[in-house]
N, C-alpha and C. Protein backbone atom coordinates (compact mmCIF):
# COMPACT_ATOMS: atom_id res chain seq x y z
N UNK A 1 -9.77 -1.39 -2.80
CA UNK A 1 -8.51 -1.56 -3.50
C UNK A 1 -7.77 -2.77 -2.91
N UNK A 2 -7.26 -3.34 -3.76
CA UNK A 2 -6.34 -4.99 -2.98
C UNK A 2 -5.26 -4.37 -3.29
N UNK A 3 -4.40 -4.99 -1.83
CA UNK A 3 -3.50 -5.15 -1.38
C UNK A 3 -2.66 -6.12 -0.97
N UNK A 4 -0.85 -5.82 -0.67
CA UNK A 4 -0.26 -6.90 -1.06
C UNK A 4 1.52 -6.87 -0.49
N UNK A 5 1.87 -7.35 0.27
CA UNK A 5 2.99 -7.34 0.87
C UNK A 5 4.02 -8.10 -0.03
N UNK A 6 5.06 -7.70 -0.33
CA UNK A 6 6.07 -8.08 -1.39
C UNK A 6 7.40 -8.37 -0.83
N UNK A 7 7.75 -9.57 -1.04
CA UNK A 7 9.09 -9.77 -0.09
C UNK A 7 10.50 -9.82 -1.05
N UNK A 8 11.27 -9.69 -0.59
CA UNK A 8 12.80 -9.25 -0.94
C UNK A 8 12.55 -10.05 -2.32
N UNK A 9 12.72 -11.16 -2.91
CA UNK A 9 13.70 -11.78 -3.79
C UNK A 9 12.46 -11.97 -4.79
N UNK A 10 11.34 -11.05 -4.52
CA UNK A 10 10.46 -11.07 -5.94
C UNK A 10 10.86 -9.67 -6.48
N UNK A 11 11.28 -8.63 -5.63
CA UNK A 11 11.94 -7.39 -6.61
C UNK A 11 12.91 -7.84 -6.66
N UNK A 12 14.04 -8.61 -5.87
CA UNK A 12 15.36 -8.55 -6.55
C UNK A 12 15.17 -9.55 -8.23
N UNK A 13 14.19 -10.66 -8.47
CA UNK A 13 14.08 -11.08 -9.33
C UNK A 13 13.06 -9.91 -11.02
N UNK A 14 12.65 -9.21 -10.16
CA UNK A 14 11.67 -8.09 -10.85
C UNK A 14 12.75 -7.17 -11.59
N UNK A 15 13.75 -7.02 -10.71
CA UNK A 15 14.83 -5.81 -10.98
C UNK A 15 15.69 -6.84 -11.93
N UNK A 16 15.79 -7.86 -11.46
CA UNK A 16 16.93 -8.89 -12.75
C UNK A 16 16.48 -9.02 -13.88
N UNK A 17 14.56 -8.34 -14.36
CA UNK A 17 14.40 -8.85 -15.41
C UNK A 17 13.96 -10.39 -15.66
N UNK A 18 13.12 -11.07 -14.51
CA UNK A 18 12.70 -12.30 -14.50
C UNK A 18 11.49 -11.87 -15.11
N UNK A 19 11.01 -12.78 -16.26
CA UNK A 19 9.84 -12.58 -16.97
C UNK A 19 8.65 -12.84 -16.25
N UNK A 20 8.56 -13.88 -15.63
CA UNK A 20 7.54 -14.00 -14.46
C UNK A 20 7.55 -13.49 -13.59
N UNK A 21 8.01 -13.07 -13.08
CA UNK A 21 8.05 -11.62 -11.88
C UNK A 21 7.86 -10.22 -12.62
N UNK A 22 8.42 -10.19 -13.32
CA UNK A 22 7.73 -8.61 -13.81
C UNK A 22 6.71 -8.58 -14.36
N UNK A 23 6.07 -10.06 -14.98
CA UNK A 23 4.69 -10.00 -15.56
C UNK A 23 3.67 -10.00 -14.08
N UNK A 24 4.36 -10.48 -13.35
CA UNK A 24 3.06 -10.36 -12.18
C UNK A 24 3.12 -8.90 -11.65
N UNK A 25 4.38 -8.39 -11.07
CA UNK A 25 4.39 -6.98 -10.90
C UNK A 25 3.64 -6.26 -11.66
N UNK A 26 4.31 -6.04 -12.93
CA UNK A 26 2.98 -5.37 -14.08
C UNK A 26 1.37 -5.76 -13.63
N UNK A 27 1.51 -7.27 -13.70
CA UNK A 27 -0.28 -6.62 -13.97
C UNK A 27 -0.58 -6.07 -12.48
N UNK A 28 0.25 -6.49 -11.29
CA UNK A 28 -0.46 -6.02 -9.80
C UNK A 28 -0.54 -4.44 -10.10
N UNK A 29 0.30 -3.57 -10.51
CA UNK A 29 0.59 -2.28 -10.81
C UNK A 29 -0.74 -1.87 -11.67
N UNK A 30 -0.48 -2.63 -13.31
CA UNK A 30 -1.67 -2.24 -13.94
C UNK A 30 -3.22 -2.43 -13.14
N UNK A 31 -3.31 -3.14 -12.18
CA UNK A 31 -4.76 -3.54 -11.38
C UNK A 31 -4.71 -2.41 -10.76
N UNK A 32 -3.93 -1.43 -10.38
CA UNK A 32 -4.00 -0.57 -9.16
C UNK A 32 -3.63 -1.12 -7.83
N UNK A 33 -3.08 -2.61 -7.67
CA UNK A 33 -3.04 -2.98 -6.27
C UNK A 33 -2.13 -1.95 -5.86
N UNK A 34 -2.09 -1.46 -4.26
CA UNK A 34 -1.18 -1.22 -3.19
C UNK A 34 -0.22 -2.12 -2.74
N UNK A 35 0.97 -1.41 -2.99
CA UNK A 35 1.86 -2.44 -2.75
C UNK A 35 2.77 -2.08 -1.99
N UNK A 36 2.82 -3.32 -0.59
CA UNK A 36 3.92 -2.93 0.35
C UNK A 36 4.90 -3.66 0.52
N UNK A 37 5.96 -3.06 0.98
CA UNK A 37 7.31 -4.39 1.58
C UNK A 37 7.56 -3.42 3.15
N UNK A 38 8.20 -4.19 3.75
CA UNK A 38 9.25 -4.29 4.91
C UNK A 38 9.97 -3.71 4.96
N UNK A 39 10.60 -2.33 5.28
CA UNK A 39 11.74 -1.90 5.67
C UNK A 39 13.07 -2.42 5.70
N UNK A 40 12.48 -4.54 6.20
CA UNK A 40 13.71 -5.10 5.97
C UNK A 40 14.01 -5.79 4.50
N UNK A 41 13.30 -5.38 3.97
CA UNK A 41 13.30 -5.68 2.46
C UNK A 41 13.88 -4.01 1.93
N UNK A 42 13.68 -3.06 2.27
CA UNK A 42 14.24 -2.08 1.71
C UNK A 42 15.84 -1.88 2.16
N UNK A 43 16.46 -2.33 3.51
CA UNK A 43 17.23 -2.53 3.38
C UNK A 43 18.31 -3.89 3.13
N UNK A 44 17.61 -4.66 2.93
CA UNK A 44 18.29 -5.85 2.16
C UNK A 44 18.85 -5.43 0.61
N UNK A 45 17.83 -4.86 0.13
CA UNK A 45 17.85 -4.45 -1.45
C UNK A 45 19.07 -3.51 -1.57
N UNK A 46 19.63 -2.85 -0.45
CA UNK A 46 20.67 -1.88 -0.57
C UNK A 46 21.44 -2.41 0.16
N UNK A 47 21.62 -3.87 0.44
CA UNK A 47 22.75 -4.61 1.36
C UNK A 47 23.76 -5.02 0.23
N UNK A 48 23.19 -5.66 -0.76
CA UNK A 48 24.80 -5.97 -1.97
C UNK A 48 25.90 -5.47 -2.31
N UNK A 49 26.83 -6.21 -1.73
CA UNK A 49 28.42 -4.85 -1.59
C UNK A 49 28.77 -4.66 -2.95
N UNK A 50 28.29 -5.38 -4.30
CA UNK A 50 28.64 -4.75 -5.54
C UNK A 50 27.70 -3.88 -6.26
N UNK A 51 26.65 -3.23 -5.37
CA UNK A 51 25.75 -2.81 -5.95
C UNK A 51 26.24 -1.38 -6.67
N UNK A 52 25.86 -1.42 -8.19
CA UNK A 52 26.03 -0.37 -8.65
C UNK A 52 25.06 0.99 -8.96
N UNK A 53 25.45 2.23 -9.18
CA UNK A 53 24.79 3.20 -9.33
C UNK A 53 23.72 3.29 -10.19
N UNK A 54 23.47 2.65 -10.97
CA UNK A 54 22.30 1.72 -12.02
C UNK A 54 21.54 1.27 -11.33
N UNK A 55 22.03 0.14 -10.97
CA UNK A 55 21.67 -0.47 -9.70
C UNK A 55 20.20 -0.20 -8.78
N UNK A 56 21.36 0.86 -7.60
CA UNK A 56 20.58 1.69 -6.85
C UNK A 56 19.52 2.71 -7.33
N UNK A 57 19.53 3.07 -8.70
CA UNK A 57 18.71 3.78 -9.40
C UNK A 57 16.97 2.88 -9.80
N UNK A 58 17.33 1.81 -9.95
CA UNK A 58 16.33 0.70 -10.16
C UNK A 58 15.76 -0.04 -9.12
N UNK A 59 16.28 0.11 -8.11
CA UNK A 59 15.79 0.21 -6.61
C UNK A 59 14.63 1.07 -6.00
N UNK A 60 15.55 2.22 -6.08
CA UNK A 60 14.87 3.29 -5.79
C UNK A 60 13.42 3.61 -6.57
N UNK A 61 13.40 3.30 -7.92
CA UNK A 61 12.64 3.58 -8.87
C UNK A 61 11.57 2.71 -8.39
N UNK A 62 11.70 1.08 -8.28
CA UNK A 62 10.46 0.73 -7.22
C UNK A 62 9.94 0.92 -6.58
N UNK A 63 11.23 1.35 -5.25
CA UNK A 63 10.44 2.32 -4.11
C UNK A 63 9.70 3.22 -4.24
N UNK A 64 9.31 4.14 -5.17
CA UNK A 64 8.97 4.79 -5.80
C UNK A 64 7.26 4.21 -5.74
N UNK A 65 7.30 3.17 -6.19
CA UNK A 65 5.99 2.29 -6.12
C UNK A 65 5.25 2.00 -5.39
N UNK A 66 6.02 1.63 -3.63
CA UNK A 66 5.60 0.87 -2.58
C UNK A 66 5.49 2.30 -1.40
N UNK A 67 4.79 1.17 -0.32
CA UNK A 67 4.71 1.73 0.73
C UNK A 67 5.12 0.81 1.28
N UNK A 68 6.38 1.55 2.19
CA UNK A 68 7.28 1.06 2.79
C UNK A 68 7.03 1.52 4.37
N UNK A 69 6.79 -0.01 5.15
CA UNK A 69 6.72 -0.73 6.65
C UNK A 69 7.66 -0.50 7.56
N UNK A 70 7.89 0.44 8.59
CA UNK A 70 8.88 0.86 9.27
C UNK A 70 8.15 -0.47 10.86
N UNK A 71 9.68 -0.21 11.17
CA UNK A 71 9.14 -1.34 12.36
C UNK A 71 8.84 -0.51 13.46
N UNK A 72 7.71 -1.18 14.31
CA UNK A 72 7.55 -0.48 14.99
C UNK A 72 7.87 -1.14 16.70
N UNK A 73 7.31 -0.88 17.88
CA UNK A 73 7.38 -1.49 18.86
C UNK A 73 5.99 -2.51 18.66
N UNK A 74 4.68 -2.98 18.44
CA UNK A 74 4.37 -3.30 18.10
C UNK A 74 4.38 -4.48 16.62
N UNK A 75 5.03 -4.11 15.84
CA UNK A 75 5.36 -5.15 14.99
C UNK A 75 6.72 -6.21 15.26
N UNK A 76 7.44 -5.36 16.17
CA UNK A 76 8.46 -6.00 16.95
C UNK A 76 8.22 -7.53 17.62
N UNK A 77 7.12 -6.96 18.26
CA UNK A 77 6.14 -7.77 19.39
C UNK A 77 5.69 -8.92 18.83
N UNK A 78 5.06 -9.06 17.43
CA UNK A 78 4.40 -9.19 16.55
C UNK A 78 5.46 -10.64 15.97
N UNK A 79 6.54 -10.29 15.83
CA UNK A 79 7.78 -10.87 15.25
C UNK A 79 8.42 -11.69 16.18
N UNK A 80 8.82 -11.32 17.02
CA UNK A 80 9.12 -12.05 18.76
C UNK A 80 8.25 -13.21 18.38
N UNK A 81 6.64 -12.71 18.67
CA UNK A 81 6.23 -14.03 19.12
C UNK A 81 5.93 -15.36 17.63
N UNK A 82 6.25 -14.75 16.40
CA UNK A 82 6.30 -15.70 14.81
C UNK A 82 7.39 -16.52 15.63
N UNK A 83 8.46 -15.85 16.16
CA UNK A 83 9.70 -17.23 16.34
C UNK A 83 9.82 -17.57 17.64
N UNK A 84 8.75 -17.14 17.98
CA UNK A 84 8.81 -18.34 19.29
C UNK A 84 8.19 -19.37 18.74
N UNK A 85 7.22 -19.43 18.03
CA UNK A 85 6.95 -20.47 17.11
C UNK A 85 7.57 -21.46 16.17
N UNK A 86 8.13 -21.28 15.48
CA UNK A 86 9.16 -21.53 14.83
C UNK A 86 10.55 -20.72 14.30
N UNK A 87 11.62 -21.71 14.22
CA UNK A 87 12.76 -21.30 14.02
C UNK A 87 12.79 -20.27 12.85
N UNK A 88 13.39 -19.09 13.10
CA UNK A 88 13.37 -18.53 11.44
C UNK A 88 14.35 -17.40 11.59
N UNK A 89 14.72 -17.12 10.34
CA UNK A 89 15.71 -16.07 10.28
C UNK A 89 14.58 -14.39 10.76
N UNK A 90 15.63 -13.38 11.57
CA UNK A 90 14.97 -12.10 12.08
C UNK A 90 14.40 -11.62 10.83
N UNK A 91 14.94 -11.49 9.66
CA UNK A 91 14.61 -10.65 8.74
C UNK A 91 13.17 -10.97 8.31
N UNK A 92 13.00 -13.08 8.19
CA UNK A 92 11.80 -13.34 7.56
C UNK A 92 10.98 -12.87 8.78
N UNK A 93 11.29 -13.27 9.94
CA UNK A 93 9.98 -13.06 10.97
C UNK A 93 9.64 -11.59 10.93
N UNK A 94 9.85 -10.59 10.55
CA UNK A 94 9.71 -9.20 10.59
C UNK A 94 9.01 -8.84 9.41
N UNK A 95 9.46 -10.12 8.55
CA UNK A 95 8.70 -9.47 6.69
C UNK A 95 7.15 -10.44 7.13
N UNK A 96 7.05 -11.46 7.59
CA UNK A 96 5.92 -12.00 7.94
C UNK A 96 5.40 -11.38 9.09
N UNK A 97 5.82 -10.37 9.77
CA UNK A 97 5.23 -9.68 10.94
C UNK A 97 4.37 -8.71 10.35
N UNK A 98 4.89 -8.03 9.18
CA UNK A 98 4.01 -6.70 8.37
C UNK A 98 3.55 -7.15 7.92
N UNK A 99 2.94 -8.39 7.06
CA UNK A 99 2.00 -9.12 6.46
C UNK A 99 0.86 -8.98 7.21
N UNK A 100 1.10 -9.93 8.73
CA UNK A 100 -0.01 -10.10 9.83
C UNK A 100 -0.38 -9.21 10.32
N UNK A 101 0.81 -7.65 10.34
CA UNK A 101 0.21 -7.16 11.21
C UNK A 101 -1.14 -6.03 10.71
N UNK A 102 -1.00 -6.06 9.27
CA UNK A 102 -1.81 -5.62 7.91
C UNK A 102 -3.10 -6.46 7.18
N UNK A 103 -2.68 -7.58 8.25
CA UNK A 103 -3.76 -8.51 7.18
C UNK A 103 -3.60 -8.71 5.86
N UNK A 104 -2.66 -8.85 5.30
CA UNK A 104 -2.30 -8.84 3.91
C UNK A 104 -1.38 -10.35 3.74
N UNK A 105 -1.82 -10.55 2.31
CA UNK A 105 -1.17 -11.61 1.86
C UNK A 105 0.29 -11.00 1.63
N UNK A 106 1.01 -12.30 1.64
CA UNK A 106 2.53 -11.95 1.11
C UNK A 106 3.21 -12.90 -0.05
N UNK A 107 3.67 -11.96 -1.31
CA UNK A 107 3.90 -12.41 -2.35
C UNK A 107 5.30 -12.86 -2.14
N UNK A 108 5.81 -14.23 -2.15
CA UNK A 108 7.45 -14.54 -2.22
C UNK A 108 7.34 -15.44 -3.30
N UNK A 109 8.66 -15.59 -3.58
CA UNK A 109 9.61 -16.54 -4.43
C UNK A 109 9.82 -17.87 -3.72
N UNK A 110 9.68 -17.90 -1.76
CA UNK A 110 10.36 -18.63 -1.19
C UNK A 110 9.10 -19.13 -0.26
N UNK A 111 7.75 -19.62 -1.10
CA UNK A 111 7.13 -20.08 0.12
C UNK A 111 7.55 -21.03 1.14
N UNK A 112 8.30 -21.80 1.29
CA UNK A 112 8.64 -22.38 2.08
C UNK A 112 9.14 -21.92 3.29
N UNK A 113 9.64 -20.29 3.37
CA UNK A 113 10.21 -19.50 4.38
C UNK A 113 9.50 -18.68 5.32
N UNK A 114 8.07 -19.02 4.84
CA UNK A 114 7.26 -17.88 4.95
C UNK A 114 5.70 -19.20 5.01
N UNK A 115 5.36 -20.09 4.92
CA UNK A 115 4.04 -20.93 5.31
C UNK A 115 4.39 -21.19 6.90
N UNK A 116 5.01 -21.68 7.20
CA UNK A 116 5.21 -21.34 8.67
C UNK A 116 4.81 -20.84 9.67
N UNK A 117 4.03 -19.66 9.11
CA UNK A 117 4.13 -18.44 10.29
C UNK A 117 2.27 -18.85 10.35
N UNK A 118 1.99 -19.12 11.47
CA UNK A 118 0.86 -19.19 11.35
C UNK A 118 -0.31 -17.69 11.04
N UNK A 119 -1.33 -17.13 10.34
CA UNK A 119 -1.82 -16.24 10.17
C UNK A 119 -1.20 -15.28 9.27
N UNK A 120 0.11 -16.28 8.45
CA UNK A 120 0.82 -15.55 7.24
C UNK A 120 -0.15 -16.34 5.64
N UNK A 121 -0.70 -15.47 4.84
CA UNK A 121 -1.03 -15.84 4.09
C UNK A 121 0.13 -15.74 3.10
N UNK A 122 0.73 -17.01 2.49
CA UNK A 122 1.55 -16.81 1.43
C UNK A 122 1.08 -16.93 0.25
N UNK A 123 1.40 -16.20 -1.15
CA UNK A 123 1.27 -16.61 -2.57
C UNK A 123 2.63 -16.86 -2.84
N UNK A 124 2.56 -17.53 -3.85
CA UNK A 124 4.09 -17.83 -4.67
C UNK A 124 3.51 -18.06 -6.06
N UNK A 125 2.82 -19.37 -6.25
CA UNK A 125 2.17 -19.91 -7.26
C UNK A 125 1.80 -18.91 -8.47
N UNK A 126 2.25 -17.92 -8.50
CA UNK A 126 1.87 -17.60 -9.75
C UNK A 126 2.03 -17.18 -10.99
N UNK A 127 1.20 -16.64 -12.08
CA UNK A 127 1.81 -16.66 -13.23
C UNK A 127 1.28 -15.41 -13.84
């Protein structure tokens, strides 16, 4: 079964109704892929101070989908040493930490945030 690490701003674009993001979601779903995010992607998604009860309902309803990456002491470790490497925000080095620490590619919106990390496989490119 393929598998596939999903970072914040391809569900927040999935949940907005971006036609290219939900067509890739769909077919990863229709393929059967496994699909994971980050913990810090689950709570980013519930960080928006106008988020409404709709909202949070369409959230959740993804979650619903994924298997969701709790951090561990080990992926911690994992993350530490992505930014000793390069400069990067905690949240990305932690969403590129569950990638590596899974062996899994990671699907973003923002390759540029995320090629960096050495032993991070990024997709973006697609359609």
């Amino acid at each position: 079964m393929n598998s596939i690490i999903i970072d914040t701003n391809v569900i927040i674009y999935y949940l907005a109704g971006n036609k290219k993001w939900v067509n890739v979601i769909n077919k990863l779903l229709d393929k059967k892929y496994k699909l994971y995010i980050s913990v810090i992607t689950e709570m980013e998604l519930f960080a928006w101070p106008t988020l409404t009860a709709n909202e949070q309902d369409k959230i959740n309803a993804i979650l619903d989908c994924v298997k969701i990456i709790n951090i561990d002491s080990k992926l911690a470790r994992i993350a530490g040493f992505l930014r000793q490497q390069v400069k990067s925000r905690t949240a990305d080095s932690l969403v590129a930490a569950t990638a590596k620490s899974l062996d899994l590619p990671l699907l973003t919106n923002n390759a540029k945030d995320f090629k960096k990390f050495k032993g991070v496989a990024v997709i973006s490119n697609v359609k």
